[in-house]
Protein backbone atom coordinates (compact mmCIF):
# COMPACT_ATOMS: atom_id res chain seq x y z
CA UNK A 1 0.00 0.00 0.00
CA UNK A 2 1.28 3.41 -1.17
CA UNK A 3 0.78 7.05 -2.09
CA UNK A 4 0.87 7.25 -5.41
CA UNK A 5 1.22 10.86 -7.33
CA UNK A 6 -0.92 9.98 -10.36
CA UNK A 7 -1.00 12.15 -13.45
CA UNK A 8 -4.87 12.63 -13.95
CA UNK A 9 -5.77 12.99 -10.13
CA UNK A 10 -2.96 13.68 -8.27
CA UNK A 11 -1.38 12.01 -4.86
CA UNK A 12 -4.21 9.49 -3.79
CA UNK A 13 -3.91 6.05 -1.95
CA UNK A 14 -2.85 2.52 -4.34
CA UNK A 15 -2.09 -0.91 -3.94
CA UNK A 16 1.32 -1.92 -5.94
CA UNK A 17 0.84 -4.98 -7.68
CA UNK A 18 4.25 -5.41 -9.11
CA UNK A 19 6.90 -7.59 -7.57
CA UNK A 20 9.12 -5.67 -4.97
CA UNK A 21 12.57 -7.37 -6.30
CA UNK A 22 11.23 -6.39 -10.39
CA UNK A 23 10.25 -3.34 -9.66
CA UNK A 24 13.89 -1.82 -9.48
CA UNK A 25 14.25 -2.68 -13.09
CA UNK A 26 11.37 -1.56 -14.63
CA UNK A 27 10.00 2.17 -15.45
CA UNK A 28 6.58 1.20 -14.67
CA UNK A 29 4.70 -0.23 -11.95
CA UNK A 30 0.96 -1.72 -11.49
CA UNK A 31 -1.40 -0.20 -9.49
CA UNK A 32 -4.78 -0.34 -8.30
CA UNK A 33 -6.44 2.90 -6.87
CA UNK A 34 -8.33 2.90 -3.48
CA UNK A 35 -11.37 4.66 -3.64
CA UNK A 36 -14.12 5.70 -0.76
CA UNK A 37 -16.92 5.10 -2.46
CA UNK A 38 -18.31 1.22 -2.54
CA UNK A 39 -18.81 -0.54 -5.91
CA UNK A 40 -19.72 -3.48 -6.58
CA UNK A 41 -18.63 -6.55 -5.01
CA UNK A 42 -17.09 -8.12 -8.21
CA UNK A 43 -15.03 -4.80 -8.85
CA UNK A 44 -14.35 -3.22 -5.47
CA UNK A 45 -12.30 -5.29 -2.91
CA UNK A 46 -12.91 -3.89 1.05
CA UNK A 47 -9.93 -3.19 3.01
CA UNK A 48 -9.42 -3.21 6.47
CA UNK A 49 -7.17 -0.45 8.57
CA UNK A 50 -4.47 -2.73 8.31
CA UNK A 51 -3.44 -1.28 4.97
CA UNK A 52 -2.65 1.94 6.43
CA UNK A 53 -5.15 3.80 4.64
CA UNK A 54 -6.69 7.28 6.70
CA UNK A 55 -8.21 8.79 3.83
CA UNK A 56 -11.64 7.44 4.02
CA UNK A 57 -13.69 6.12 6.45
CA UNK A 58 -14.40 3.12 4.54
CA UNK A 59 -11.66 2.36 1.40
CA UNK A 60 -12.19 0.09 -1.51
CA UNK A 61 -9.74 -1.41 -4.16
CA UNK A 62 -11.39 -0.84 -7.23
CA UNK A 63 -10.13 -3.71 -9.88
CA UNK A 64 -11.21 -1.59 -12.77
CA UNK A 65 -9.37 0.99 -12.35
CA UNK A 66 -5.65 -1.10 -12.66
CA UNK A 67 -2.99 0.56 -14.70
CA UNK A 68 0.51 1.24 -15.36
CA UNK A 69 2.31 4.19 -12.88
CA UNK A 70 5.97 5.64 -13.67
CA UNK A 71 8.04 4.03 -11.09
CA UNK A 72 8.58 7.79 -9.67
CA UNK A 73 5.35 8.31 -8.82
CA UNK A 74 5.38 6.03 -5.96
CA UNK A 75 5.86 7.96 -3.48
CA UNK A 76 5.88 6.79 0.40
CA UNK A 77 4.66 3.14 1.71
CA UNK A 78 1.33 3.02 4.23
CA UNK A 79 0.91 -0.31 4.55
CA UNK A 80 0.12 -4.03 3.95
CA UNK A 81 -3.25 -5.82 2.54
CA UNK A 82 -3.61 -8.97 4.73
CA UNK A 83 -3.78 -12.25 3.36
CA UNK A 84 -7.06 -12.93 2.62
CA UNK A 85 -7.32 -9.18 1.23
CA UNK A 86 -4.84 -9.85 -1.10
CA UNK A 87 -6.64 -13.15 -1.98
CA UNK A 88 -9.69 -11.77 -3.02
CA UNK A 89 -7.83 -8.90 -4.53
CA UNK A 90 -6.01 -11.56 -6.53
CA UNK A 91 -9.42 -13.34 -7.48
CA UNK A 92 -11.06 -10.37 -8.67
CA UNK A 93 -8.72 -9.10 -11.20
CA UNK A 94 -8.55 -12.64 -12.38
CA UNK A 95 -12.44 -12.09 -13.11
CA UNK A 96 -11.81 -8.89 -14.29
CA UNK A 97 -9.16 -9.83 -16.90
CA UNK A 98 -10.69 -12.74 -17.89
CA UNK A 99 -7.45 -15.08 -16.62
């Protein structure tokens, strides 16, 4: 879990999907947005406090919104999904991508 400065909304909360040991050699990492607002159930993955997130009150990954963020963007670590967050997480961009 990080803040991420993204180009069309600025700095806002993200999960980093990439691998921690390839992300030092690549330019670009994966990221899924949190978001406040609830979605559906397919698309938006809860999170607990655990991940470190203050923003909102209640925070959501939202599987749609995955994409590609320069490397430099990330900016400062918050914290970690737990296990079966990153589970489901895992499950619904499966769905999502059709994998």
């Amino acid at each position: 879990m990080w803040d991420v400065d993204f180009d069309e909304f600025g700095m806002h909360p993200a999960v980093v999907l990439s691998v921690n040991r390839m992300n030092s050699k690549l330019g670009h990492v994966a990221v899924v947005p949190v978001t406040g607002t609830p979605g559906p159930e397919q698309t938006h993955v809860p999170l607990t406090s655990d991940a470190g997130f203050t923003r909102y009150q209640e925070s959501f990954a939202d599987v749609t919104a995955l994409q590609p963020v320069d490397r430099a963007r990330i900016l400062a670590r918050r914290g970690l999904l737990t296990g079966s967050e990153l589970d489901r997480l895992a499950r619904q961009l499966s769905v999502y991508l059709g994998l």
